[in-house]
C-alpha atoms as a PDB file:
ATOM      1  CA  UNK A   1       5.533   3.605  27.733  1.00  0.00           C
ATOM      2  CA  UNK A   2       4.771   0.088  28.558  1.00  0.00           C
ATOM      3  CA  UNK A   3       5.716  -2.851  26.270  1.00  0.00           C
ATOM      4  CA  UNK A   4       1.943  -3.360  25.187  1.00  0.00           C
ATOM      5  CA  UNK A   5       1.884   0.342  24.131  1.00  0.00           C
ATOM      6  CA  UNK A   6       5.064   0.115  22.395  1.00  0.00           C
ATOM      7  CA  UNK A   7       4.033  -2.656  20.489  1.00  0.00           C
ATOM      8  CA  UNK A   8       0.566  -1.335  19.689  1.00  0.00           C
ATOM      9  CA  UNK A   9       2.220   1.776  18.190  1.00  0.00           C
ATOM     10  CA  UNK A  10       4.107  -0.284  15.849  1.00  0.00           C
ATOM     11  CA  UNK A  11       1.022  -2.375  14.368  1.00  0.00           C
ATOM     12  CA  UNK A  12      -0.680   0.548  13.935  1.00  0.00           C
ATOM     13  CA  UNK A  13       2.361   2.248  12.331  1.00  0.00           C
ATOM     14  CA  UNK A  14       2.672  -0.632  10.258  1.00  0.00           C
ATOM     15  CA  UNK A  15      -0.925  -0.561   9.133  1.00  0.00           C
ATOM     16  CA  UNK A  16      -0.901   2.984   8.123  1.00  0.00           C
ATOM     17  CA  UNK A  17       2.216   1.702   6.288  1.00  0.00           C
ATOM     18  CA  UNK A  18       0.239  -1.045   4.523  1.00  0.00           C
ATOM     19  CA  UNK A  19      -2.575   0.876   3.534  1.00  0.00           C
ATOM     20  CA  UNK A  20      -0.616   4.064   1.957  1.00  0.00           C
ATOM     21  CA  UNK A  21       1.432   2.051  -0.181  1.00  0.00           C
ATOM     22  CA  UNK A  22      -1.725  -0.133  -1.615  1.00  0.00           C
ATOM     23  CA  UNK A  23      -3.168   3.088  -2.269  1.00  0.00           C
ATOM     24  CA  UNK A  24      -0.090   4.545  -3.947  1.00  0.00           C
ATOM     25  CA  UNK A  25       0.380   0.434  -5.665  1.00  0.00           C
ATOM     26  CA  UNK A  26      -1.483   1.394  -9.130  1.00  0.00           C
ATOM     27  CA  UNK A  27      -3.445  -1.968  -8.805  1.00  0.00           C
ATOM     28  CA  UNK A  28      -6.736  -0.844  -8.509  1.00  0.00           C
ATOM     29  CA  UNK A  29      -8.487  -3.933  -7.064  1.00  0.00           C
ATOM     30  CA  UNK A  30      -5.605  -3.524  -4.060  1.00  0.00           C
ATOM     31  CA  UNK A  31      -6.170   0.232  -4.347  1.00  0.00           C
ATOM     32  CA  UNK A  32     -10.020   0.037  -3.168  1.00  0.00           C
ATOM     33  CA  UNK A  33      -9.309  -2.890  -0.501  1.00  0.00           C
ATOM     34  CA  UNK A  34     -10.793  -1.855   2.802  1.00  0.00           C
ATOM     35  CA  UNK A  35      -8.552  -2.612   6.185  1.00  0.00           C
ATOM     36  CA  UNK A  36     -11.250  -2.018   8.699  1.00  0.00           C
ATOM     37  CA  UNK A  37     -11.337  -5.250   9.048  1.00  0.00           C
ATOM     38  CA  UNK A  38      -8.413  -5.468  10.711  1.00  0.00           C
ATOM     39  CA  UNK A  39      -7.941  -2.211  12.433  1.00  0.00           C
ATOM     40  CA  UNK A  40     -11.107  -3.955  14.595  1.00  0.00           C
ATOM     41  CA  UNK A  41     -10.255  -7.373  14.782  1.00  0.00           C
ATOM     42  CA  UNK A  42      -6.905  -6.089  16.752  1.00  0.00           C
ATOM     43  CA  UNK A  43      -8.687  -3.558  18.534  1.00  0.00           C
ATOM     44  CA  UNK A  44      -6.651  -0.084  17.398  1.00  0.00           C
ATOM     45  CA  UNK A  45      -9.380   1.068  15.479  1.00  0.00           C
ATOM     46  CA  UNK A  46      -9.552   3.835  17.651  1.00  0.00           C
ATOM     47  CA  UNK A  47      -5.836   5.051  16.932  1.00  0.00           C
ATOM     48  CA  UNK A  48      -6.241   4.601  13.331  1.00  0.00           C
END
């Protein structure tokens, strides 16, 4: 696995991360935020 892979793996790793424990956070207003935005912008929505 190259480095760019490797590192891609992690970001998205660490945006499923993100997004599971806003969900799980009990603060709605967090709860219903929407990532998408940046699963796009950094091009992994695709692996999401």
């Amino acid at each position: 696995m190259t480095k760019a892979k490797a590192g891609r793996a992690k970001v998205v790793e660490l945006l499923k991360y993100i997004e599971n424990m806003t969900a799980k956070s009990g603060n709605d207003q967090m709860a219903d935020y929407s990532f998408a935005r940046m699963w796009d912008e950094i091009t992994v929505a695709n692996l999401r």
